[in-house]
C-alpha atoms as a PDB file:
ATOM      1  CA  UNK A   1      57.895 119.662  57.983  1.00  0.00           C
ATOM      2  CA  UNK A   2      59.764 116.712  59.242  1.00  0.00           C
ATOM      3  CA  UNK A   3      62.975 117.459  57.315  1.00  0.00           C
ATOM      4  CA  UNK A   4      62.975 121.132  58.427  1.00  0.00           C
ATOM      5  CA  UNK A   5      62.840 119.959  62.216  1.00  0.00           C
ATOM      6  CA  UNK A   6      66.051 117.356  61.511  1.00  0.00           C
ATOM      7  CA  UNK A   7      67.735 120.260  59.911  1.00  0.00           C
ATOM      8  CA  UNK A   8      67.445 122.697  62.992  1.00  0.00           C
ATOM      9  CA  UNK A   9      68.168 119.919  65.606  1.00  0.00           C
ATOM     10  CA  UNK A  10      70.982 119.345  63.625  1.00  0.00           C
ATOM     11  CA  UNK A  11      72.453 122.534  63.499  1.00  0.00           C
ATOM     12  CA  UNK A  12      71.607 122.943  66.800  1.00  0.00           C
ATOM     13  CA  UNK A  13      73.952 120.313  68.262  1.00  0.00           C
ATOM     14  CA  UNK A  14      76.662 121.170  65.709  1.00  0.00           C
ATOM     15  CA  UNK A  15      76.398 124.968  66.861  1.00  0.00           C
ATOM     16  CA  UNK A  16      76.409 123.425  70.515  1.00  0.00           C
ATOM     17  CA  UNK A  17      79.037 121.178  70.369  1.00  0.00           C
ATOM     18  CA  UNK A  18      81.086 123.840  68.691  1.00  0.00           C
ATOM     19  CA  UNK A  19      79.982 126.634  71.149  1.00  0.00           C
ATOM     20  CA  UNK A  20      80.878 124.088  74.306  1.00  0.00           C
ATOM     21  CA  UNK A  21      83.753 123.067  72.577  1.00  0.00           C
ATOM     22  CA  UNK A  22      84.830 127.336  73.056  1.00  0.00           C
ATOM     23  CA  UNK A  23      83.927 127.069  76.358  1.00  0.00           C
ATOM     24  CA  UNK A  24      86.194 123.914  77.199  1.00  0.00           C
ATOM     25  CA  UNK A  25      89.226 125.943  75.406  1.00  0.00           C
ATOM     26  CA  UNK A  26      88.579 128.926  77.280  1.00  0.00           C
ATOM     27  CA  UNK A  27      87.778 126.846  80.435  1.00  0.00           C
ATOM     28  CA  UNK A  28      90.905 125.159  79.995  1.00  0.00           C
ATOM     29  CA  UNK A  29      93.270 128.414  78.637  1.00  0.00           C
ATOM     30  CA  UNK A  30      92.147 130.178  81.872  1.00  0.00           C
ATOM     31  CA  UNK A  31      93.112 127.068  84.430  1.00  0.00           C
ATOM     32  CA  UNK A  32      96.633 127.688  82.497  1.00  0.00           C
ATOM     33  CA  UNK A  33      96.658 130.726  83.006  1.00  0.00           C
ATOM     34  CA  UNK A  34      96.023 130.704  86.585  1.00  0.00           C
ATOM     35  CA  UNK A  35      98.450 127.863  87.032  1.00  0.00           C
ATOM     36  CA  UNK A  36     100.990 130.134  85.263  1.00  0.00           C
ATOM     37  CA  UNK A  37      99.864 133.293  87.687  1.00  0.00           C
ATOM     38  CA  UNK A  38     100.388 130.704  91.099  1.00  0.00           C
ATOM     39  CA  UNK A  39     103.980 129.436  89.522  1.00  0.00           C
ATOM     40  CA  UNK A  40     104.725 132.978  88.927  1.00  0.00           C
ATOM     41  CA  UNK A  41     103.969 133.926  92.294  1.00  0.00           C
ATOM     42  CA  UNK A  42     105.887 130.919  93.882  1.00  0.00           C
ATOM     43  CA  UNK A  43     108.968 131.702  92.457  1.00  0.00           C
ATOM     44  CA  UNK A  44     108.740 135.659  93.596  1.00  0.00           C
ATOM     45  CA  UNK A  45     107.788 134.751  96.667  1.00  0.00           C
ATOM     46  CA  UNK A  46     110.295 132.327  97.098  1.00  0.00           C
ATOM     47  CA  UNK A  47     112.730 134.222  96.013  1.00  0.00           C
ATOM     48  CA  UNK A  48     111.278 137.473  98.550  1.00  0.00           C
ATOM     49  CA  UNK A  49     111.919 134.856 100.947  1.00  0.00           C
ATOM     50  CA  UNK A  50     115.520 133.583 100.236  1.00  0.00           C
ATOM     51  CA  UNK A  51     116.617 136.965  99.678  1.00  0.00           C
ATOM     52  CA  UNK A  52     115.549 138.255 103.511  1.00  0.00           C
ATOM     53  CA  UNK A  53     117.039 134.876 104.558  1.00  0.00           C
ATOM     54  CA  UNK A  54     120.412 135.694 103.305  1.00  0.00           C
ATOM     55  CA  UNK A  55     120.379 138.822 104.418  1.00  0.00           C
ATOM     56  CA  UNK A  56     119.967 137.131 107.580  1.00  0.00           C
ATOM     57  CA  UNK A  57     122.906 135.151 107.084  1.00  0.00           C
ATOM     58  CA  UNK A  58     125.044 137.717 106.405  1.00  0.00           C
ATOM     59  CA  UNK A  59     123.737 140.055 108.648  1.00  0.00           C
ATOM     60  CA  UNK A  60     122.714 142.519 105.987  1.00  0.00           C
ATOM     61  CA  UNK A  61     119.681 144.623 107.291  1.00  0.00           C
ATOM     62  CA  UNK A  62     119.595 146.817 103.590  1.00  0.00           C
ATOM     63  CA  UNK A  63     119.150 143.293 101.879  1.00  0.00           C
ATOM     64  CA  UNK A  64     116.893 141.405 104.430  1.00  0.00           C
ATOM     65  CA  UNK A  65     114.457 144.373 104.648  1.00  0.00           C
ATOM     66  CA  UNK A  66     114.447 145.789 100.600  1.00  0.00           C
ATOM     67  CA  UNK A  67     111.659 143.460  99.630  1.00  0.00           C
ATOM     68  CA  UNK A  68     109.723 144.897 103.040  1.00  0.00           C
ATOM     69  CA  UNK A  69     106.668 147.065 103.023  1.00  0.00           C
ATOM     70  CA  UNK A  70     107.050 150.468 105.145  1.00  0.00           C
ATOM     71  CA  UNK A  71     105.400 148.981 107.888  1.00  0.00           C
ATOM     72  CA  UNK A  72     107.364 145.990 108.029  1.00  0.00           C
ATOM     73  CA  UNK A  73     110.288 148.160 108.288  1.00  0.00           C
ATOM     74  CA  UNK A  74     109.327 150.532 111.069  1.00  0.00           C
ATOM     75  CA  UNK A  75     108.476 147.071 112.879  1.00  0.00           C
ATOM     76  CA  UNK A  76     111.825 145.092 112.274  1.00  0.00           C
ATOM     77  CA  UNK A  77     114.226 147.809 112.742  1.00  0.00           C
ATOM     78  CA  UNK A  78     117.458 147.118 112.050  1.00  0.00           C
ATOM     79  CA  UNK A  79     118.925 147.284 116.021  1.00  0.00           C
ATOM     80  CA  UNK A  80     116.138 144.738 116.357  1.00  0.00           C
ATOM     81  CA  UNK A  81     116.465 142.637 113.286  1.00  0.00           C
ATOM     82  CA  UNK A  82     120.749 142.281 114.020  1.00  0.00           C
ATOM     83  CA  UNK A  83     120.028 141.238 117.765  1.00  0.00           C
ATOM     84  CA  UNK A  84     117.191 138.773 116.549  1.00  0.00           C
ATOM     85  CA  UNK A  85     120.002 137.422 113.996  1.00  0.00           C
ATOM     86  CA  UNK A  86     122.524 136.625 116.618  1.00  0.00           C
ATOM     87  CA  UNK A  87     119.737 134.566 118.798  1.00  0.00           C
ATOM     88  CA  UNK A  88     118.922 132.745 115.603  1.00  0.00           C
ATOM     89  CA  UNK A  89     122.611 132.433 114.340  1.00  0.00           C
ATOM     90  CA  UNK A  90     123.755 130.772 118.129  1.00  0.00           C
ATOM     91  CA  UNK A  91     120.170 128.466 118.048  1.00  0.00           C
ATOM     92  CA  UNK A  92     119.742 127.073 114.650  1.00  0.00           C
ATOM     93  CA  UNK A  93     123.221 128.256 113.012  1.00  0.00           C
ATOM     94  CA  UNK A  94     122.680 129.811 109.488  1.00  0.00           C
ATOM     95  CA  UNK A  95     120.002 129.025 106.665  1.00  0.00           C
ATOM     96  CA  UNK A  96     121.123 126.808 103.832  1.00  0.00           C
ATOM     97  CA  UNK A  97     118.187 125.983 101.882  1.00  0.00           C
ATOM     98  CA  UNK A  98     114.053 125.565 102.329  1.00  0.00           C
ATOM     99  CA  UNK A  99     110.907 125.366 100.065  1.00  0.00           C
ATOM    100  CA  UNK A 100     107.484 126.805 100.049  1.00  0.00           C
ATOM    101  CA  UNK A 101     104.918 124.481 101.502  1.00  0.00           C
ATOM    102  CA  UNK A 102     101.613 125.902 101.392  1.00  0.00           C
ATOM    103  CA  UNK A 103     100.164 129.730 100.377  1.00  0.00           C
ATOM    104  CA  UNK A 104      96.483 131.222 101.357  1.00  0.00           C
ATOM    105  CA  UNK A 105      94.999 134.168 100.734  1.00  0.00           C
ATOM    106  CA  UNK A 106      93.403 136.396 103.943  1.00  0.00           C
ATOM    107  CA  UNK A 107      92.197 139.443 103.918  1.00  0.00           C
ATOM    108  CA  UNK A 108      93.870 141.016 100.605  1.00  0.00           C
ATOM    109  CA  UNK A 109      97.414 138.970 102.117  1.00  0.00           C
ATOM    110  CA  UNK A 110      99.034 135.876 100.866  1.00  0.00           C
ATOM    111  CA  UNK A 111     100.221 133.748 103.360  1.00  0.00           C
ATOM    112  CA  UNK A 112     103.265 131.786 102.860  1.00  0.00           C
ATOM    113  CA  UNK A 113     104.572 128.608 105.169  1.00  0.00           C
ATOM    114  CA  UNK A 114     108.401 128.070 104.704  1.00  0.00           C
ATOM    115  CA  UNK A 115     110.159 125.494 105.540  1.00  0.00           C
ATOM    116  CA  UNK A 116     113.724 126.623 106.147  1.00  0.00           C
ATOM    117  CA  UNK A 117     116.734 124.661 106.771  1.00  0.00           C
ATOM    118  CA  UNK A 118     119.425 125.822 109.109  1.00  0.00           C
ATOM    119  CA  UNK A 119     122.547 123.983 110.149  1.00  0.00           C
ATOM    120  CA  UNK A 120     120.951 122.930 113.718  1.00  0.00           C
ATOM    121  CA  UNK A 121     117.162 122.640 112.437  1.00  0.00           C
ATOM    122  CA  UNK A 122     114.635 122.713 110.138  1.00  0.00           C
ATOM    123  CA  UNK A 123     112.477 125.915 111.326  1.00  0.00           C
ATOM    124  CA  UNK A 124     109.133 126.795 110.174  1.00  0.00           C
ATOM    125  CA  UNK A 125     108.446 130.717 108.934  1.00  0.00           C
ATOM    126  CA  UNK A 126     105.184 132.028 108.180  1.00  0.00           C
ATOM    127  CA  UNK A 127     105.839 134.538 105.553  1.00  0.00           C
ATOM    128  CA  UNK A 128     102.766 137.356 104.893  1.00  0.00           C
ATOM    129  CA  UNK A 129     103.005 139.256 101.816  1.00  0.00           C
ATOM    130  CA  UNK A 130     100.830 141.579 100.266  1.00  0.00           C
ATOM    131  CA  UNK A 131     100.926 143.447  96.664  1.00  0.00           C
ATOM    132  CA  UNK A 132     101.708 147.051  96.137  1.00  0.00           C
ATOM    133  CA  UNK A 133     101.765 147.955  92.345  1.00  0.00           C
ATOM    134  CA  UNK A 134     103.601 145.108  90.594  1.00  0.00           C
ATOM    135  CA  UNK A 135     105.584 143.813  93.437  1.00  0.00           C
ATOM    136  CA  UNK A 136     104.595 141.673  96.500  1.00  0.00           C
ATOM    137  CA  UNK A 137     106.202 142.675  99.691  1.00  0.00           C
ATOM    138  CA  UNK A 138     106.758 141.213 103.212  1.00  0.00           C
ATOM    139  CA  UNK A 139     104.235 142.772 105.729  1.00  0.00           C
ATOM    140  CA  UNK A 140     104.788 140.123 108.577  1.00  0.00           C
ATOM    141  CA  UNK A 141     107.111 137.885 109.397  1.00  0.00           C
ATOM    142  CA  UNK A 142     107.441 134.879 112.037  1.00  0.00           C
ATOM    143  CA  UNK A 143     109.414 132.020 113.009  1.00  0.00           C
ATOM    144  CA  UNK A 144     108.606 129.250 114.930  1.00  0.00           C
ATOM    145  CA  UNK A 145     111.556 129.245 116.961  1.00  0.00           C
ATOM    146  CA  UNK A 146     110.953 126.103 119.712  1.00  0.00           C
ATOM    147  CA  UNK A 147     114.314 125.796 120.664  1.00  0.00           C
ATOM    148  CA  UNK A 148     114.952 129.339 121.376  1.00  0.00           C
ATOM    149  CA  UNK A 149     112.007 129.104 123.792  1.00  0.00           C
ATOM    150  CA  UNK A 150     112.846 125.554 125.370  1.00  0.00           C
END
């Protein structure tokens, strides 16, 4: 009787220590994944981001608005968007680089804080996108713009 209980505690702990040892690897395989999911997203978005931007720069409405969702467009029209650009352009001067500094989720929306540098100042854009099929798209936009309101 004794050697029959030894055998199934044994076997128990093997089975367990190989079943948690799946779970780790799974555990583990999934926090990669999602990892590789968030750096995914970081460089769309960042790119999203850089591509409006130059737009901006160059005063290109098609290219600033083609990663926008519909309503996004029918809010930044371009009349609006070009005399927008010039009050940014004569403020700041013209973007030349930035990073992504922080990205939550609200309401079905990520939301994306940009730093972006222009020639006059470092400005601050809160980027909103949300996902339509297999693409992420801008649905808000805003700048903090201090000096334009100083």
């Amino acid at each position: 009787m004794r050697k029959a209980v030894k055998v199934s505690v044994t076997i128990l702990v093997i089975f367990s220590a190989a079943f948690g040892g799946l779970l780790v690897f799974r555990a583990e395989n999934r926090r990669k994944a999602v990892l590789g999911e968030e750096e995914t997203f970081l460089r769309h978005a960042g790119a999203v981001i850089e591509n409006f931007l130059a737009g901006l720069n160059e005063g290109d409405y098609e290219r600033a608005s083609c990663d926008f969702d519909a309503q996004m467009k029918i809010a930044l029209p371009e009349d609006i968007f070009l005399a927008a650009r010039e009050e940014i352009v004569a403020e700041v001067g013209r973007w030349h680089s930035g990073e992504i500094v922080e990205v939550s989720e609200q309401a079905g929306y990520k939301l994306v804080v940009y730093k972006a540098q222009f020639e006059m100042d470092e400005v601050e854009a809160q980027v909103s996108l949300r996902r339509y099929g297999d693409a992420d798209l801008i649905s808000g936009l805003w700048f903090d713009l201090t000096r334009l309101r100083e």
